[in-house]
Protein backbone atom coordinates (compact mmCIF):
# COMPACT_ATOMS: atom_id res chain seq x y z
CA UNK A 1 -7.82 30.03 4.75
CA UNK A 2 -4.41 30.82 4.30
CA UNK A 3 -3.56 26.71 5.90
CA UNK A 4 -5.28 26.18 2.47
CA UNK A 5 -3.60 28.10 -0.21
CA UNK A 6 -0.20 26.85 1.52
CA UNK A 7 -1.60 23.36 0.85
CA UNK A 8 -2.61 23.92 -2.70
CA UNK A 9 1.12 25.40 -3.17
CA UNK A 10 2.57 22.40 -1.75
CA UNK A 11 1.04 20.05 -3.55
CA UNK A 12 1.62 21.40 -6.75
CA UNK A 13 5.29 21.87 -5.94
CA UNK A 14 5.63 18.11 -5.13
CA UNK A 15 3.91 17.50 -8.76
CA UNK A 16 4.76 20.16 -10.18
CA UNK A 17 1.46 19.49 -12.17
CA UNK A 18 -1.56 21.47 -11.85
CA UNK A 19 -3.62 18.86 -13.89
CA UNK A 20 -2.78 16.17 -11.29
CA UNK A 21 -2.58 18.33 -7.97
CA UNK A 22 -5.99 19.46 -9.09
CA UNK A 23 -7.15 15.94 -8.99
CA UNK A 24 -5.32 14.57 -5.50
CA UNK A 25 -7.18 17.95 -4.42
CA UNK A 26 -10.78 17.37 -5.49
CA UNK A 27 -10.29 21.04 -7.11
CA UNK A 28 -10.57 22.64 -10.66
CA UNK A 29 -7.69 23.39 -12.38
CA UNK A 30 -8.71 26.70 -12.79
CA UNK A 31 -9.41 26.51 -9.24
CA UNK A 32 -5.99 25.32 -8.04
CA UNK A 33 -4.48 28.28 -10.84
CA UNK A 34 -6.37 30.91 -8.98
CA UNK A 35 -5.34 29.91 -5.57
CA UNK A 36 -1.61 29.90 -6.41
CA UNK A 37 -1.61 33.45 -8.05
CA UNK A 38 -2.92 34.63 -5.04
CA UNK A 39 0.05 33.28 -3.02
CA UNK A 40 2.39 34.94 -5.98
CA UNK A 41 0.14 38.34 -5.18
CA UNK A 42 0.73 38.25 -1.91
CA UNK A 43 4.77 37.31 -2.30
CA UNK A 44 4.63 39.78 -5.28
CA UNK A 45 7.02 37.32 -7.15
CA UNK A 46 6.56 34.11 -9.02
CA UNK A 47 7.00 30.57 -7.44
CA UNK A 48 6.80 28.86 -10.74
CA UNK A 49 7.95 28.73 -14.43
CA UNK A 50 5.25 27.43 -16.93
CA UNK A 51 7.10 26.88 -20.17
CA UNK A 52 6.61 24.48 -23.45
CA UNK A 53 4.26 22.61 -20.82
CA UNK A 54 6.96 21.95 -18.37
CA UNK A 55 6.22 23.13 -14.30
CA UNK A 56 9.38 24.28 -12.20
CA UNK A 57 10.14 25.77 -9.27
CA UNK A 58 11.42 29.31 -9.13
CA UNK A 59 14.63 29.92 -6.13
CA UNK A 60 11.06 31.36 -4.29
CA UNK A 61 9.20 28.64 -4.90
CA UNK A 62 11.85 26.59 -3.75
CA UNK A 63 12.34 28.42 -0.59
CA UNK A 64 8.40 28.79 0.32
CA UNK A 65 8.46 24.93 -0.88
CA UNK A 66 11.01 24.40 2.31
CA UNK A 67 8.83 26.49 4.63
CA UNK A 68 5.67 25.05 4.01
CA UNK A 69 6.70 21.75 4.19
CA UNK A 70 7.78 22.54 7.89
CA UNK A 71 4.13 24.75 8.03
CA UNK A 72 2.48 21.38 7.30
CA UNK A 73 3.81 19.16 9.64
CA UNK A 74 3.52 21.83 12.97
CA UNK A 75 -0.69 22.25 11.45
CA UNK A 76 -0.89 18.29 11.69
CA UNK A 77 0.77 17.94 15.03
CA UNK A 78 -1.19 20.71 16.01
CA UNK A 79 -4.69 18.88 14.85
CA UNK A 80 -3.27 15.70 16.19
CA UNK A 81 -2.76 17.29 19.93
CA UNK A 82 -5.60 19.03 20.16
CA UNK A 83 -8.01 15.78 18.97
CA UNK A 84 -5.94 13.93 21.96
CA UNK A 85 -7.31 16.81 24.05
CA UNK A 86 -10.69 16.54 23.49
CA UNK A 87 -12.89 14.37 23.45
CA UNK A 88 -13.96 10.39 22.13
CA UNK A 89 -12.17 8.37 19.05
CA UNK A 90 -15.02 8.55 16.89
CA UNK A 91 -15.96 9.02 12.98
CA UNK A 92 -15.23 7.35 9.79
CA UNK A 93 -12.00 5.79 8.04
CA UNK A 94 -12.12 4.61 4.86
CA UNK A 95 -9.25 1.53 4.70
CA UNK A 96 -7.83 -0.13 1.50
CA UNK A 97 -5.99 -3.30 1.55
CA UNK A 98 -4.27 -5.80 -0.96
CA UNK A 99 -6.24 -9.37 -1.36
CA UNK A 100 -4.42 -11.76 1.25
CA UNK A 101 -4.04 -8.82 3.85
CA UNK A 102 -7.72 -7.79 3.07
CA UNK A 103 -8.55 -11.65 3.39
CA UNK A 104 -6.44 -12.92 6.14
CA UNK A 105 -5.16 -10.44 8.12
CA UNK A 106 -8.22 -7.60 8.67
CA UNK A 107 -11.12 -9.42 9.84
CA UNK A 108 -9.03 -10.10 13.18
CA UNK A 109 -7.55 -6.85 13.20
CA UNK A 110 -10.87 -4.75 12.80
CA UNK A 111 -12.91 -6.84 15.17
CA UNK A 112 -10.11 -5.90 17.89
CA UNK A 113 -10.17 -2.33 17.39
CA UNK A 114 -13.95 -2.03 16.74
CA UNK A 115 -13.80 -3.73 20.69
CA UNK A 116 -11.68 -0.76 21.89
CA UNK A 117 -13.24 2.10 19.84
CA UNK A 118 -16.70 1.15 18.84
CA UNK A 119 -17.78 4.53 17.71
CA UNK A 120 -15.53 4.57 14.58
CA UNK A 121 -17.02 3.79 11.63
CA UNK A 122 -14.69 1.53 8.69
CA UNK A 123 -15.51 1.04 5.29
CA UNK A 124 -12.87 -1.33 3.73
CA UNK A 125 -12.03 -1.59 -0.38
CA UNK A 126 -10.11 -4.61 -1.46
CA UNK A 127 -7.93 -4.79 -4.30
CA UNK A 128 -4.26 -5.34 -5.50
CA UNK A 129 -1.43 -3.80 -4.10
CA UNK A 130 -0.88 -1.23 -7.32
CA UNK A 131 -4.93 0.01 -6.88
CA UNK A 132 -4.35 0.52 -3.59
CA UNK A 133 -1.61 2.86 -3.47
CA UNK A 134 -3.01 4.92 -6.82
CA UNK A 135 -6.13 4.80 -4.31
CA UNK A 136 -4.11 6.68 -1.36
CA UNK A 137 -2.27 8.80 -3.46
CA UNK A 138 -5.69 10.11 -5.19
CA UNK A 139 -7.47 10.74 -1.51
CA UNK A 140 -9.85 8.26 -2.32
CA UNK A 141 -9.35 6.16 1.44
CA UNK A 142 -7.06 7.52 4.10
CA UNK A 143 -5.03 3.96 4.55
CA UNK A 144 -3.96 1.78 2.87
CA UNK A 145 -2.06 -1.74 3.87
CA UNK A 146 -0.71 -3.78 1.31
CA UNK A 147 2.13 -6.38 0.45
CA UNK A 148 5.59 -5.86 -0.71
CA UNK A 149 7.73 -2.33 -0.44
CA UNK A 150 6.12 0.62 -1.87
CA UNK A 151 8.81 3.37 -3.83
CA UNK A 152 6.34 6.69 -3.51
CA UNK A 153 8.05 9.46 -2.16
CA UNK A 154 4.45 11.09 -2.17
CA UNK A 155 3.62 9.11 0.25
CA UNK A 156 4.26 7.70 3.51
CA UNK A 157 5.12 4.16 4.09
CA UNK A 158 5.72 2.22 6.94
CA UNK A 159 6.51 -1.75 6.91
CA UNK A 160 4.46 -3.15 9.96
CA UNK A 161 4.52 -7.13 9.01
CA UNK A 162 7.31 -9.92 7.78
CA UNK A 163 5.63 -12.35 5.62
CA UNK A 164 6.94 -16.07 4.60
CA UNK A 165 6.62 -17.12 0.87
CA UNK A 166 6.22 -20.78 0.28
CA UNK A 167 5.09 -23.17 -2.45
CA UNK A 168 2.48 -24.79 -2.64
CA UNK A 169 1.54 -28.27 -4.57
CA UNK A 170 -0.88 -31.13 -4.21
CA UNK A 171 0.24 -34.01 -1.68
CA UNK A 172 1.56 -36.28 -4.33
CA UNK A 173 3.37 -33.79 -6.40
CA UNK A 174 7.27 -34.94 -7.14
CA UNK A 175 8.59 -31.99 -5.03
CA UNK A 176 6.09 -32.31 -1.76
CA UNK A 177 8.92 -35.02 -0.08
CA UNK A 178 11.45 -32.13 -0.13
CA UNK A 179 12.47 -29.73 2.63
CA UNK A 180 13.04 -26.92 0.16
CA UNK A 181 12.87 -26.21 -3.49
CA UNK A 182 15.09 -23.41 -5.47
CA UNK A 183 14.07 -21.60 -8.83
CA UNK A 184 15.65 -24.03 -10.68
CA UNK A 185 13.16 -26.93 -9.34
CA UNK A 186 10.23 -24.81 -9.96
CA UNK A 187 10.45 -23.61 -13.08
CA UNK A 188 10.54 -27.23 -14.73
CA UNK A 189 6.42 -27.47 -13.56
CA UNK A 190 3.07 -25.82 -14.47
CA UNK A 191 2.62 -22.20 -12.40
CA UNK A 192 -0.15 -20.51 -11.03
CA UNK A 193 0.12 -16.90 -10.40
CA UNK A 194 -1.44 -13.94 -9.27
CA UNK A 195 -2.80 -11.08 -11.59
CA UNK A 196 -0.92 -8.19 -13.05
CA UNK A 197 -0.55 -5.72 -10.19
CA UNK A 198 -0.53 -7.84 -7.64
CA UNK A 199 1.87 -7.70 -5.00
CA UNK A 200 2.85 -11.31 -4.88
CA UNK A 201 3.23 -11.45 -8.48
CA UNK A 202 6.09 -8.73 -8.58
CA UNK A 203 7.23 -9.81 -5.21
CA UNK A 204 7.97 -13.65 -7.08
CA UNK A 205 8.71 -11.98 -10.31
CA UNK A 206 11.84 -10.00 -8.24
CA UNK A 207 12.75 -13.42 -6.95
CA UNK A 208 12.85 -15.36 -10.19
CA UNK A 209 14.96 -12.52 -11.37
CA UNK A 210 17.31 -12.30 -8.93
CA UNK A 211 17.62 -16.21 -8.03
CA UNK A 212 17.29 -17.91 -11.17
CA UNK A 213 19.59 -17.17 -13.63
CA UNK A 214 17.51 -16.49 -16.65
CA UNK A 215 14.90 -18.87 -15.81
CA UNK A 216 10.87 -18.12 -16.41
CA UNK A 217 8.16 -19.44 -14.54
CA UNK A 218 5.67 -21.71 -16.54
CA UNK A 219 3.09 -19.49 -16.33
CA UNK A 220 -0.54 -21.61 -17.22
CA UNK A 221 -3.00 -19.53 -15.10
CA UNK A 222 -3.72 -15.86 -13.74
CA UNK A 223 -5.73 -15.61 -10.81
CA UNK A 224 -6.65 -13.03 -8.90
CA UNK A 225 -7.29 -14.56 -5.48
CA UNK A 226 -5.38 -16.65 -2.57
CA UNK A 227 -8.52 -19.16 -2.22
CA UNK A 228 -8.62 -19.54 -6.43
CA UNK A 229 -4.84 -20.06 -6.30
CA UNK A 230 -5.35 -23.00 -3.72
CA UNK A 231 -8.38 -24.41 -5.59
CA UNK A 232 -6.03 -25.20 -8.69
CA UNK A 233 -3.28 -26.78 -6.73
CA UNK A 234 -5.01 -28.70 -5.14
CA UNK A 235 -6.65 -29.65 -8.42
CA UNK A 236 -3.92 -30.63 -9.75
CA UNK A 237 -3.17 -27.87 -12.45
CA UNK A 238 0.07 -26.92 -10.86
CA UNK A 239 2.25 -25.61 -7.94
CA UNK A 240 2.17 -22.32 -6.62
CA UNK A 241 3.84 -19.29 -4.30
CA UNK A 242 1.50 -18.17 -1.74
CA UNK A 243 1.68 -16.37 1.56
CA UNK A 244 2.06 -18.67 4.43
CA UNK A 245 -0.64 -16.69 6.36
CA UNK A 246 -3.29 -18.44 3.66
CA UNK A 247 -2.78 -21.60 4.17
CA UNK A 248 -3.61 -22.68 7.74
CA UNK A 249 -7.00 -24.47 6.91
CA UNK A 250 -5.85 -26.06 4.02
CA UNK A 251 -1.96 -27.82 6.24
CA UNK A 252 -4.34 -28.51 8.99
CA UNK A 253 -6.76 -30.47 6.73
CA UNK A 254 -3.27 -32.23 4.65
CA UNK A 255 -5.30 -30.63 1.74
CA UNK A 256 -2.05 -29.34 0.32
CA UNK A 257 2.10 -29.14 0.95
CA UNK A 258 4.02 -26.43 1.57
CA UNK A 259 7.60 -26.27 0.91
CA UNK A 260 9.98 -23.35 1.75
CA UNK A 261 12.23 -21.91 -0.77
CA UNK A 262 15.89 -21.73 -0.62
CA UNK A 263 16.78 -18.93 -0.43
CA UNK A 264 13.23 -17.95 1.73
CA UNK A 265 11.46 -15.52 0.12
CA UNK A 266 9.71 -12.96 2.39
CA UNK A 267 8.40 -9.52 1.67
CA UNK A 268 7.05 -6.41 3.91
CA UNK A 269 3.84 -5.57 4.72
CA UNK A 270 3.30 -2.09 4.14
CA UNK A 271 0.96 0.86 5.90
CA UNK A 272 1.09 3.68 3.62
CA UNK A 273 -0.73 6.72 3.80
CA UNK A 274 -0.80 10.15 2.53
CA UNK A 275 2.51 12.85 3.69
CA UNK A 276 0.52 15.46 4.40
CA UNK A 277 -3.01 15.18 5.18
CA UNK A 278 -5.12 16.89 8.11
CA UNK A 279 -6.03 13.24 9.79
CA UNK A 280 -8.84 12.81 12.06
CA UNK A 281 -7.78 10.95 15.63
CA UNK A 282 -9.53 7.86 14.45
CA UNK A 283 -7.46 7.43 11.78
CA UNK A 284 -4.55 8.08 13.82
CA UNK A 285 -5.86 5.37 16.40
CA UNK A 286 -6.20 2.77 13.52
CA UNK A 287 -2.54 3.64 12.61
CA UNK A 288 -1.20 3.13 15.77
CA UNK A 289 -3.13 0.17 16.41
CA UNK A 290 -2.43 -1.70 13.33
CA UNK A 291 1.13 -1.10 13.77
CA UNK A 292 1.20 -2.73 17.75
CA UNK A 293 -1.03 -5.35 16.00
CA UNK A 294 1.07 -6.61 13.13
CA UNK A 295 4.39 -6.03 15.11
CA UNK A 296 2.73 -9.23 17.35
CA UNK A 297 1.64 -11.48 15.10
């Protein structure tokens, strides 16, 4: 189908890689080659250079670039408004979401909408922020909702949520009488972090940067989960910087303190989801829904 080929072209332009749009595609390489010297056939010119293993545009290829970026949009409003027209939200979405929105944030959030449209199907994946958006980008799940900003241009990204930073330490810890700790206060005790690609890690890593003058967390532990992170504070093995979201049970219960930071520290959280891709109305629906959802909480 011609809808196709003009999506093949466009997604090679944005890479200009055929190895990678071949992947994001599900295609061959050979596949994806084929496909765009058709389109040159057919426009009896080139629309890229291929030299010393380098992709460009050619001024064509630039200018069908422009008009099939506008081609793309129309065919998805186009899907969208005829899938409003007809028929019930139903089908499958596969969803991907960072660890504390995956944890603390979803369960609510999915019960609610499988209560207004019980004939969609979800299948959720949870991992760090970084996995998650390689995960969208590759068109292995059609949403993804993480924490912190996301810098793709490939894809789109929406901030839907706020969310409050605080830290965390065990009842008796030196800090837990204070109303708010800085970097400096911090940095003289044991830290607990999150894993390498998580979202709060470079979320607090940005911080540090920016607010302490040189100074470097006391890193003793990597963990790779909220309820892990808790389990050591409250253990004893240090303080930590934790979404305020996670730790309801544990202020309730006086297991732990939280303290704010001064400055606060607060970060998005972020909806993102691929530019151009033909989405089904119940993926739509979820979109729309998480958005009105997050904007109230």
């Amino acid at each position: 189908m011609a809808d196709r080929r003009l999506k093949i072209f466009h997604t090679v332009a944005r890479l200009l890689n055929f190895t990678k749009a071949a992947e994001e595609l599900h295609m061959t390489q050979p596949a994806v080659t084929f496909q765009i010297r058709q389109l040159e056939d057919q426009f009896n010119t080139r629309l890229f250079d291929r030299t010393h293993n380098k992709v460009t545009l050619t001024d064509v290829g630039r200018e069908v670039f422009v008009y099939a970026d506008r081609i793309l949009k129309l065919y998805e409003d186009m899907t969208r408004s005829v899938t409003d027209m007809t028929g019930e939200v139903s089908g499958g979405i596969s969803l991907g979401a960072s660890t504390t929105v995956a944890e603390y944030m979803l369960p609510l959030l999915i019960g609610k909408f499988k209560a207004k449209f019980p004939e969609v199907k979800i299948s959720l994946q949870e991992s760090n922020t970084e996995h998650i958006v390689a995960m969208v980008e590759s068109n292995e799940i059609d949403i993804g909702i993480v924490e912190g900003s996301v810098a793709n241009k490939n894809l789109v990204v929406d901030q839907c949520h706020t969310d409050e930073l605080v830290v965390i330490m065990p009842n008796d810890h030196p800090l837990a009488a204070r109303r708010s700790v800085s970097v400096k206060d911090i940095v003289e005790h044991p830290f607990i972090s999150r894993e390498s690609g998580s979202g709060t890690q470079e979320t607090i890593r940005r911080y540090v940067e920016h607010h302490g003058d040189h100074d470097i967390l006391n890193v003793v532990f990597e963990l790779s989960s909220p309820e892990a992170i808790k389990g050591a504070v409250e253990a004893g093995m240090g303080l930590s910087i934790v979404s305020r979201a996670t730790i309801d049970k544990e202020l309730r219960l006086n297991t732990l303190t939280a303290v704010e930071l001064s400055p606060k520290l607060e970060r998005p959280f972020s909806i993102v989801r691929q530019r151009y891709k033909f989405k089904s109305r119940a993926a739509d629906e979820l979109l729309k829904f998480t958005l009105d959802y997050a904007s109230r909480l």
